[in-house]
C-alpha atoms as a PDB file:
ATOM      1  CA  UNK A   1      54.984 -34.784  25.831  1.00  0.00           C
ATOM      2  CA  UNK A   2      54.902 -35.570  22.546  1.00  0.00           C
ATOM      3  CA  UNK A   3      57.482 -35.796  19.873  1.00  0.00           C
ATOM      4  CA  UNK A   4      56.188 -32.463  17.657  1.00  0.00           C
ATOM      5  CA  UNK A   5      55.509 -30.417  20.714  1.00  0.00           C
ATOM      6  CA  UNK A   6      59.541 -31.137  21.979  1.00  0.00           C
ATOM      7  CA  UNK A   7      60.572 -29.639  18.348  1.00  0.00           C
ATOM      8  CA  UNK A   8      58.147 -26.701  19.039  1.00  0.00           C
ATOM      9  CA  UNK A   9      59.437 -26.006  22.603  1.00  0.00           C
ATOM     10  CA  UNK A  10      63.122 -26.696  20.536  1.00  0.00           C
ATOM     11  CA  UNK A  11      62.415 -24.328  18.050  1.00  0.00           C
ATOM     12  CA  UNK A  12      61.165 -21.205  20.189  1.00  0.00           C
ATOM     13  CA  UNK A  13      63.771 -21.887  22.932  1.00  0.00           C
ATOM     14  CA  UNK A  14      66.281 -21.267  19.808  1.00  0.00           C
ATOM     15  CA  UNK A  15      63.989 -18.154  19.010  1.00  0.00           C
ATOM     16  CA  UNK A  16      63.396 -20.041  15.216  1.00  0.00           C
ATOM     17  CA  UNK A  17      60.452 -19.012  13.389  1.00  0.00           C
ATOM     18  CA  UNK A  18      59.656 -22.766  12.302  1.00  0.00           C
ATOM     19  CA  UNK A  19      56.965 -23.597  10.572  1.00  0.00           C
ATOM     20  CA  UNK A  20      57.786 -27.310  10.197  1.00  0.00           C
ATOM     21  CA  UNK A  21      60.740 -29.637  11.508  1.00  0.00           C
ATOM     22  CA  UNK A  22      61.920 -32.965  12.398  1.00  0.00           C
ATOM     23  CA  UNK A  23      64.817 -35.286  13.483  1.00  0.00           C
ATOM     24  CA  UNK A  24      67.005 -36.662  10.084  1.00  0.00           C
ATOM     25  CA  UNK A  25      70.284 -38.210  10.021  1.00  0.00           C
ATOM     26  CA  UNK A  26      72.598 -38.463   6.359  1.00  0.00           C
ATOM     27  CA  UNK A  27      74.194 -42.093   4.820  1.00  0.00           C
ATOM     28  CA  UNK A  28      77.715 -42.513   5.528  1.00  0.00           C
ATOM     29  CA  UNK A  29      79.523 -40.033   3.615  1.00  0.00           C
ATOM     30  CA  UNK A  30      82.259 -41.078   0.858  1.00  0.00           C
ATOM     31  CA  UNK A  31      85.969 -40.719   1.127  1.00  0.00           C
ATOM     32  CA  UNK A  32      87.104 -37.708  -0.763  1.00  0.00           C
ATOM     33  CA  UNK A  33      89.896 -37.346  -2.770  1.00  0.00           C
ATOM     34  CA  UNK A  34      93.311 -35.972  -0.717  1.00  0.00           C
ATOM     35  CA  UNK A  35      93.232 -32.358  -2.886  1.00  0.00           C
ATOM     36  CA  UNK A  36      89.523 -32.402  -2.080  1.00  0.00           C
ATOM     37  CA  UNK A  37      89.943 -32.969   1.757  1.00  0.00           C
ATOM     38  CA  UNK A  38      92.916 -30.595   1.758  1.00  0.00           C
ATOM     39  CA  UNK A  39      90.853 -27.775   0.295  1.00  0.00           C
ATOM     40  CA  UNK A  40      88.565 -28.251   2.708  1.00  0.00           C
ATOM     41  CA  UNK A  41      90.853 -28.406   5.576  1.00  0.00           C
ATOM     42  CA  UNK A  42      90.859 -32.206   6.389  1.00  0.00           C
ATOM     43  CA  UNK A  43      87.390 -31.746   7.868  1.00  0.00           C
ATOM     44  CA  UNK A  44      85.842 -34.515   9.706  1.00  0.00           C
ATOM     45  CA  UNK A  45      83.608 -37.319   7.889  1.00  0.00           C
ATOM     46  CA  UNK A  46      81.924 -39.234  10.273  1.00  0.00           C
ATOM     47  CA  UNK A  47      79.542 -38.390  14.147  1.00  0.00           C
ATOM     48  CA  UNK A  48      81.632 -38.916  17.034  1.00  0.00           C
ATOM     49  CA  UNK A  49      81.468 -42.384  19.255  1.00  0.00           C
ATOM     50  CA  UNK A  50      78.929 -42.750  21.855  1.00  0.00           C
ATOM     51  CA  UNK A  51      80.190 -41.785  24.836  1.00  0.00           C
ATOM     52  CA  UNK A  52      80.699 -44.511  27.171  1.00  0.00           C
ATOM     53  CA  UNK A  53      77.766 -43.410  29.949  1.00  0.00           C
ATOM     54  CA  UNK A  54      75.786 -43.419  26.797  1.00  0.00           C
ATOM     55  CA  UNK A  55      76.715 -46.967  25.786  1.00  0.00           C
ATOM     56  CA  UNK A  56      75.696 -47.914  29.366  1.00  0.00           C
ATOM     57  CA  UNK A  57      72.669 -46.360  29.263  1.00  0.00           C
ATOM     58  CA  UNK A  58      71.615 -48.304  26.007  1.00  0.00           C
ATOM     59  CA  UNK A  59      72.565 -51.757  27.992  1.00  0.00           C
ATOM     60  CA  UNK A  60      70.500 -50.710  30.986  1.00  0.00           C
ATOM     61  CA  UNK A  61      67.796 -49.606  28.675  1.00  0.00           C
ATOM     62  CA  UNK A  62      67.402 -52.717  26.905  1.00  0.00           C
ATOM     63  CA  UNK A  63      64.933 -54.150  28.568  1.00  0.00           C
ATOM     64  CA  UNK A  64      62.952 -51.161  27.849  1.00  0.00           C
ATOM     65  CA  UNK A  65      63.677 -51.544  23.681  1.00  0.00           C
ATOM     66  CA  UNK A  66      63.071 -55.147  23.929  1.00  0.00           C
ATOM     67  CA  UNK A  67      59.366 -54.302  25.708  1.00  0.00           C
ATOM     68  CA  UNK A  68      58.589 -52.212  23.115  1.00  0.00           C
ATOM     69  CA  UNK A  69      60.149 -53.866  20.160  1.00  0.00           C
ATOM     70  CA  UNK A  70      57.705 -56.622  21.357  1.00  0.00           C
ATOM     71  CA  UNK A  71      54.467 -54.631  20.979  1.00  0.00           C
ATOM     72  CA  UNK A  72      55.524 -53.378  17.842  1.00  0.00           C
ATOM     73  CA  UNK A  73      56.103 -56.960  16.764  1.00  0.00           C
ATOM     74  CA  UNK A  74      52.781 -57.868  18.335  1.00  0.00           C
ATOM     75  CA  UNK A  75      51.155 -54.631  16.237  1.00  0.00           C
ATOM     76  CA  UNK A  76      52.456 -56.093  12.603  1.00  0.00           C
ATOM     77  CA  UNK A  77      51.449 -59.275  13.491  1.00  0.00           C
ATOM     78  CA  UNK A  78      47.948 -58.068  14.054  1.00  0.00           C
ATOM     79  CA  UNK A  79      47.754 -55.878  10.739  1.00  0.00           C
ATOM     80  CA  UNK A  80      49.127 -59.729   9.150  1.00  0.00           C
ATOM     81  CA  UNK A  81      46.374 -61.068  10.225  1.00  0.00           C
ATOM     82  CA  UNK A  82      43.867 -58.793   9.741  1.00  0.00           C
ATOM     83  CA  UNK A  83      45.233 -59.148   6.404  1.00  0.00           C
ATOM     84  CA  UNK A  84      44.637 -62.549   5.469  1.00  0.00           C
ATOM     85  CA  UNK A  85      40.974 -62.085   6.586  1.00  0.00           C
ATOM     86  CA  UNK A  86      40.895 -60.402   3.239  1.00  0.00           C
ATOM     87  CA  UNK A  87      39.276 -61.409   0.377  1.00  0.00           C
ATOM     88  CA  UNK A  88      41.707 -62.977  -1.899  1.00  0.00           C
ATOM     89  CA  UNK A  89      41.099 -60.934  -4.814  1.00  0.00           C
ATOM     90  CA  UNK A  90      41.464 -57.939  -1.611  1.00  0.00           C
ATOM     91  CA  UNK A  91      44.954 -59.857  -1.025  1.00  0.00           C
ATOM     92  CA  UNK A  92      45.931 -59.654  -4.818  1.00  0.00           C
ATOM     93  CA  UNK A  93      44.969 -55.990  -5.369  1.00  0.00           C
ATOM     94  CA  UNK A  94      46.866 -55.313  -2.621  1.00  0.00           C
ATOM     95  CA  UNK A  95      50.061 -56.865  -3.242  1.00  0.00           C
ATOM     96  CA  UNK A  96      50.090 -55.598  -6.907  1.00  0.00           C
ATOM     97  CA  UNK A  97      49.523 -52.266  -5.684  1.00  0.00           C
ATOM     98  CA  UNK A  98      52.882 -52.763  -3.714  1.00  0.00           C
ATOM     99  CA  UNK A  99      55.155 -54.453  -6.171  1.00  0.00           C
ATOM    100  CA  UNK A 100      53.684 -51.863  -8.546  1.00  0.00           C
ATOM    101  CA  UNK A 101      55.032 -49.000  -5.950  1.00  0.00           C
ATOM    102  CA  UNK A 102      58.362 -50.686  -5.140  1.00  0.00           C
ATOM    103  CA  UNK A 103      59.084 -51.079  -9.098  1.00  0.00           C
ATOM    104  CA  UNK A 104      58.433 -47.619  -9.481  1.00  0.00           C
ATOM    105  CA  UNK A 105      59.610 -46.344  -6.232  1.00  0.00           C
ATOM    106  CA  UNK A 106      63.199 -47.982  -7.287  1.00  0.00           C
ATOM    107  CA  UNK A 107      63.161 -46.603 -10.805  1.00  0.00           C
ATOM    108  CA  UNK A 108      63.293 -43.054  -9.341  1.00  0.00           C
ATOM    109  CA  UNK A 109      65.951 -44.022  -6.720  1.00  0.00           C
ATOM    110  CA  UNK A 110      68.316 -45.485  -9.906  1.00  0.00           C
ATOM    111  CA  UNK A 111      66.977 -42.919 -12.065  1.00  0.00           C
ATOM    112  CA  UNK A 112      68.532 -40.038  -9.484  1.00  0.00           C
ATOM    113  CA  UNK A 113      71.136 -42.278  -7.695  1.00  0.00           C
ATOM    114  CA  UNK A 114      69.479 -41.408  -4.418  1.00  0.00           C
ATOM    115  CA  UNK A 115      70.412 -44.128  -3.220  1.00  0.00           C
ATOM    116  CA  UNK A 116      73.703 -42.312  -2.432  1.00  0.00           C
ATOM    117  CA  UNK A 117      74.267 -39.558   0.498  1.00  0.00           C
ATOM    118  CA  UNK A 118      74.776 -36.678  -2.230  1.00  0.00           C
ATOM    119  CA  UNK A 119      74.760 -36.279  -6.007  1.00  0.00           C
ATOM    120  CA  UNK A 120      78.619 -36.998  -5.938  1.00  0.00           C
ATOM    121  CA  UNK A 121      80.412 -33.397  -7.261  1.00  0.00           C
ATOM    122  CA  UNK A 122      82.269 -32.352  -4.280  1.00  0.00           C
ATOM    123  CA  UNK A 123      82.644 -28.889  -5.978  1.00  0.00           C
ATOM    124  CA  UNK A 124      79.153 -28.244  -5.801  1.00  0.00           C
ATOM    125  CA  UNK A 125      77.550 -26.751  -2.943  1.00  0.00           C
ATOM    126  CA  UNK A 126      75.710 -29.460  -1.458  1.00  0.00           C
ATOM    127  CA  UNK A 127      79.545 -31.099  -1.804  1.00  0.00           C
ATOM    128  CA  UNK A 128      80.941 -28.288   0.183  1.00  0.00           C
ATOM    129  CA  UNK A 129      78.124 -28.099   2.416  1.00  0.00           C
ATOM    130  CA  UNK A 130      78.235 -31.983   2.932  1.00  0.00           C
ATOM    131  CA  UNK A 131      81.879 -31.611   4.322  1.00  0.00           C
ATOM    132  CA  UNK A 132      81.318 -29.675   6.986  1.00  0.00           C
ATOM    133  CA  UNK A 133      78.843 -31.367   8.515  1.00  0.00           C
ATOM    134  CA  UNK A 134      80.320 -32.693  11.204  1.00  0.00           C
ATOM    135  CA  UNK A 135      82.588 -29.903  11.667  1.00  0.00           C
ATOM    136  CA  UNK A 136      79.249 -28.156  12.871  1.00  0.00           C
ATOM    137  CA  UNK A 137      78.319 -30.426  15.035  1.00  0.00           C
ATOM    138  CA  UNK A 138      79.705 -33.860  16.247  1.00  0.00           C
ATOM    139  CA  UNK A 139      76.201 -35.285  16.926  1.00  0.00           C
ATOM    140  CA  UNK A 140      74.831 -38.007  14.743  1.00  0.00           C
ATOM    141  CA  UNK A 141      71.897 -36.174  14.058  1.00  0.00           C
ATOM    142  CA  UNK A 142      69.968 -32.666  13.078  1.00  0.00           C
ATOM    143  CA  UNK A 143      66.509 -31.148  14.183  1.00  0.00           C
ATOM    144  CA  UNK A 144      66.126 -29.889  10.393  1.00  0.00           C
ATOM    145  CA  UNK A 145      63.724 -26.771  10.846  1.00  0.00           C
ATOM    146  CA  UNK A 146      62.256 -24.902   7.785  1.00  0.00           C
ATOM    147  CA  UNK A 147      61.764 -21.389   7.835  1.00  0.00           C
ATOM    148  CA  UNK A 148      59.843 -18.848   5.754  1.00  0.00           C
ATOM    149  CA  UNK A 149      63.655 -17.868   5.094  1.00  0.00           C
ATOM    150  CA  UNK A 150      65.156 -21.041   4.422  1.00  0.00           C
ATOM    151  CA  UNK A 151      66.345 -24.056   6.606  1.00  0.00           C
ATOM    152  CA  UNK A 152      67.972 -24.098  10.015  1.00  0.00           C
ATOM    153  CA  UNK A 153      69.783 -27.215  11.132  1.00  0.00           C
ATOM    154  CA  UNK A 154      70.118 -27.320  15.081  1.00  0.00           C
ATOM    155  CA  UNK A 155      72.045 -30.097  17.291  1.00  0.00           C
ATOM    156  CA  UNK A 156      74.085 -30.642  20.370  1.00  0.00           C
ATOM    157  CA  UNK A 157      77.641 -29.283  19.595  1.00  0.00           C
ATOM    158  CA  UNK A 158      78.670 -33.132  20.193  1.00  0.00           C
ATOM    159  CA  UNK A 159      77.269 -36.468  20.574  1.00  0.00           C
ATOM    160  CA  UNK A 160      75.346 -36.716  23.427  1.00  0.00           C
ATOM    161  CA  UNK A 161      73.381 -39.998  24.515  1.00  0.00           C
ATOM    162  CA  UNK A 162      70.488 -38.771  26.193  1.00  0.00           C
ATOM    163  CA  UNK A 163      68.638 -35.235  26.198  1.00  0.00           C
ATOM    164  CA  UNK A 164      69.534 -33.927  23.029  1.00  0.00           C
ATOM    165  CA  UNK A 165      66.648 -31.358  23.030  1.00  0.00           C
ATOM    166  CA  UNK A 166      68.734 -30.066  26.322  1.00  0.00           C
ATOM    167  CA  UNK A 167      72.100 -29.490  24.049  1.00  0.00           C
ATOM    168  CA  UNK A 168      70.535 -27.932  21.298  1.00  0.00           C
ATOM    169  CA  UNK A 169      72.318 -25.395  19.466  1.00  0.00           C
ATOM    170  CA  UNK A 170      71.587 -23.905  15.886  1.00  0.00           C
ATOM    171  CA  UNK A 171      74.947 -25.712  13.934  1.00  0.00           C
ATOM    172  CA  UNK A 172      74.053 -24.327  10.141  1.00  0.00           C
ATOM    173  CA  UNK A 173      71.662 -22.109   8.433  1.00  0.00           C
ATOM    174  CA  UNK A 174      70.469 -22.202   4.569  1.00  0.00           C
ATOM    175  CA  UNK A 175      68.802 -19.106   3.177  1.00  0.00           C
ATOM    176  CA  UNK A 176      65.685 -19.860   0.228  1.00  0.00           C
ATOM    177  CA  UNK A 177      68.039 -18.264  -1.934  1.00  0.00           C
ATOM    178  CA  UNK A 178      70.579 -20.949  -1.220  1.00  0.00           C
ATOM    179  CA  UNK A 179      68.280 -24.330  -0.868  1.00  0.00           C
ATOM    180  CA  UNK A 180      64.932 -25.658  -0.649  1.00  0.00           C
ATOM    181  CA  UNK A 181      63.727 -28.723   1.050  1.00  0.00           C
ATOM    182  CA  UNK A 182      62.425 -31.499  -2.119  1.00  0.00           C
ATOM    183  CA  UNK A 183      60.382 -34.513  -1.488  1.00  0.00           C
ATOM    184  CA  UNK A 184      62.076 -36.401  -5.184  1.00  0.00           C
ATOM    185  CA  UNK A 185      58.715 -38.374  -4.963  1.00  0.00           C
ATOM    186  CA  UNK A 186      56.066 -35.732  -4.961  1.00  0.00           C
ATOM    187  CA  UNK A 187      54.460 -37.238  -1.673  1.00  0.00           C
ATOM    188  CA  UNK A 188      53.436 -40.525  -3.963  1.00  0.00           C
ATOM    189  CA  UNK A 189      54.965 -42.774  -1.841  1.00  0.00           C
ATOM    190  CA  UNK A 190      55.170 -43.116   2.149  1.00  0.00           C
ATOM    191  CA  UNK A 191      59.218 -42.767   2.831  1.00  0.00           C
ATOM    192  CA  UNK A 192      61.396 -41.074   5.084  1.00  0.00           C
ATOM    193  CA  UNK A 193      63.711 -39.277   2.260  1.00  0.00           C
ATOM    194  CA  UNK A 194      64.265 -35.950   1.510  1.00  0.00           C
ATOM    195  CA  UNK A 195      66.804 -33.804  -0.761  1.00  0.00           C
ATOM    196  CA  UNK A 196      68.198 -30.532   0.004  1.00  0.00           C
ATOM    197  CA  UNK A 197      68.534 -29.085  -3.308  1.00  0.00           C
ATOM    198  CA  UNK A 198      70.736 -26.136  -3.851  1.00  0.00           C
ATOM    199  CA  UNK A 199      70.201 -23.423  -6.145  1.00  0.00           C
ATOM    200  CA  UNK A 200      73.516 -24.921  -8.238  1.00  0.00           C
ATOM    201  CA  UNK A 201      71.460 -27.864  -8.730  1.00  0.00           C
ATOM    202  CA  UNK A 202      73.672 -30.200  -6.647  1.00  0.00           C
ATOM    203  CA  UNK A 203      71.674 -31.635  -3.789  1.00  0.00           C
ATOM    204  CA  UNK A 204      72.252 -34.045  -0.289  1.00  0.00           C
ATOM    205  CA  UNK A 205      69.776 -36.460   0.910  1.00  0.00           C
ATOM    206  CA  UNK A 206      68.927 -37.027   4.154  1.00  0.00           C
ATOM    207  CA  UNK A 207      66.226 -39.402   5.722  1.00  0.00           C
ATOM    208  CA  UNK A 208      63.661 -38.575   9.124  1.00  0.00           C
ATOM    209  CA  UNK A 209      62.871 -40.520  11.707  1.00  0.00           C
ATOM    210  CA  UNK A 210      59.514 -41.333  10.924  1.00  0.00           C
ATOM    211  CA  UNK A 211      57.707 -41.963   7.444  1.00  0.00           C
ATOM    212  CA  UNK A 212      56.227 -39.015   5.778  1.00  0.00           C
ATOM    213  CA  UNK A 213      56.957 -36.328   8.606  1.00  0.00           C
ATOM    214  CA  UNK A 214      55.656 -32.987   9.474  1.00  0.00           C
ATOM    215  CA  UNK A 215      58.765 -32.124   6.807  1.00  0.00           C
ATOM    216  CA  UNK A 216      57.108 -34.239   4.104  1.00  0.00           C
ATOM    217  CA  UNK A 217      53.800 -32.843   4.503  1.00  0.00           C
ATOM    218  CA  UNK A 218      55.368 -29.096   4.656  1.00  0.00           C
ATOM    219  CA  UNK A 219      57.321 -29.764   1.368  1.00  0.00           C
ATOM    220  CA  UNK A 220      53.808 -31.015   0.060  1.00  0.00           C
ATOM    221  CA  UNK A 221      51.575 -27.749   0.973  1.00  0.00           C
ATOM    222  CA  UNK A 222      54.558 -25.616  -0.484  1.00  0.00           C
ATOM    223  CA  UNK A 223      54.517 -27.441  -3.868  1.00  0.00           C
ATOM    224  CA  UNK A 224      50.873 -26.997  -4.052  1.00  0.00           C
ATOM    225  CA  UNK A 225      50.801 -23.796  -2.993  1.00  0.00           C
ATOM    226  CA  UNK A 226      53.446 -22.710  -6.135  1.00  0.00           C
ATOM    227  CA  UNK A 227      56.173 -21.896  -3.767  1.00  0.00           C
END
């Protein structure tokens, strides 16, 4: 089974009218100040430990990682040389074209400070949001679902090791009026970032497991669409 058709099964089993989703985690989030976390109610800023049948599972399964780790390696070493079959004016065009991303790439990361979890005003409502993250849901990650209405987070109440898609419980919802899912590169370049940008401007960033997801793509037909 693959991994889209799990987040479909996910999504109807939580009776959620999705019409895109995918797995995304958040950076480590920054220390508050005390009034700030006392507002709040001393919430908690960081996913729960692994549980310890979980940490054994991850020895015993390490075999398994290193296996495919291998053919992964074996994969990018086939594209490398593949590569330097190339013509060399190929091999030039080509690595201009990716210094020329990266530099710009970078300048909109600095530009927007996305290189940070959030855009820093813990007053605003991504702030807020932001802090109780983890009082939703212990887990170290979110099936982020988008909705005609707006965008569901779902998760296992706590961290769980293995079978999260068993666990799964809606933890948070955001209504269109609240926030919309932003790609802050237009689709121009192949990452795994996305903002959640509220309607106070304030937004959180948080990054999907694979490279230009089903989310990606979603926030891409929306934008041309005029939505």
């Amino acid at each position: 089974m693959t991994r889209r058709v799990k987040q479909r099964m996910t999504a109807d089993r939580l009776g959620v009218q999705a019409e895109a989703g995918g797995w995304c985690t958040i950076g480590k989030i920054p220390q508050p100040s005390a009034d700030v976390l006392q507002a709040a109610g001393n919430p908690r800023l960081h996913p729960a430990r692994m549980p310890p049948l979980g940490m054994l599972g991850t020895v015993l399964g390490g075999p398994l990682i290193a296996i495919i780790t291998f053919f992964e390696l074996l994969a990018k070493m086939e594209e490398a040389v593949m590569r330097s079959l190339d013509p060399k004016d190929e091999k030039e065009r080509l690595r201009a074209k990716r210094e020329d991303e990266k530099r710009r790439r970078d300048a909109i990361i600095d530009q927007q400070c996305l290189d940070n979890v959030f855009d820093g005003n813990w007053h605003g409502d991504a702030g807020q949001f932001l802090l109780r993250w983890y009082s939703h849901s212990t887990h170290h990650e979110r099936l982020l679902l988008a909705t005609p209405d707006g965008i569901v987070f779902a998760a296992p109440p706590q961290r769980v090791s293995t079978g999260r898609e068993k666990h799964m419980q809606v933890v948070a919802r955001l209504s269109a009026d609240e926030a919309t899912l932003v790609d802050p590169f237009s689709g121009e370049f192949e990452t795994r970032m996305l903002l959640i940008r509220f309607r106070d401007g304030s937004w959180l960033r948080v990054d999907t497991e694979e490279p230009r997801s089903e989310l990606h793509m979603y926030v891409l037909r929306q934008s041309f669409s005029g939505n």
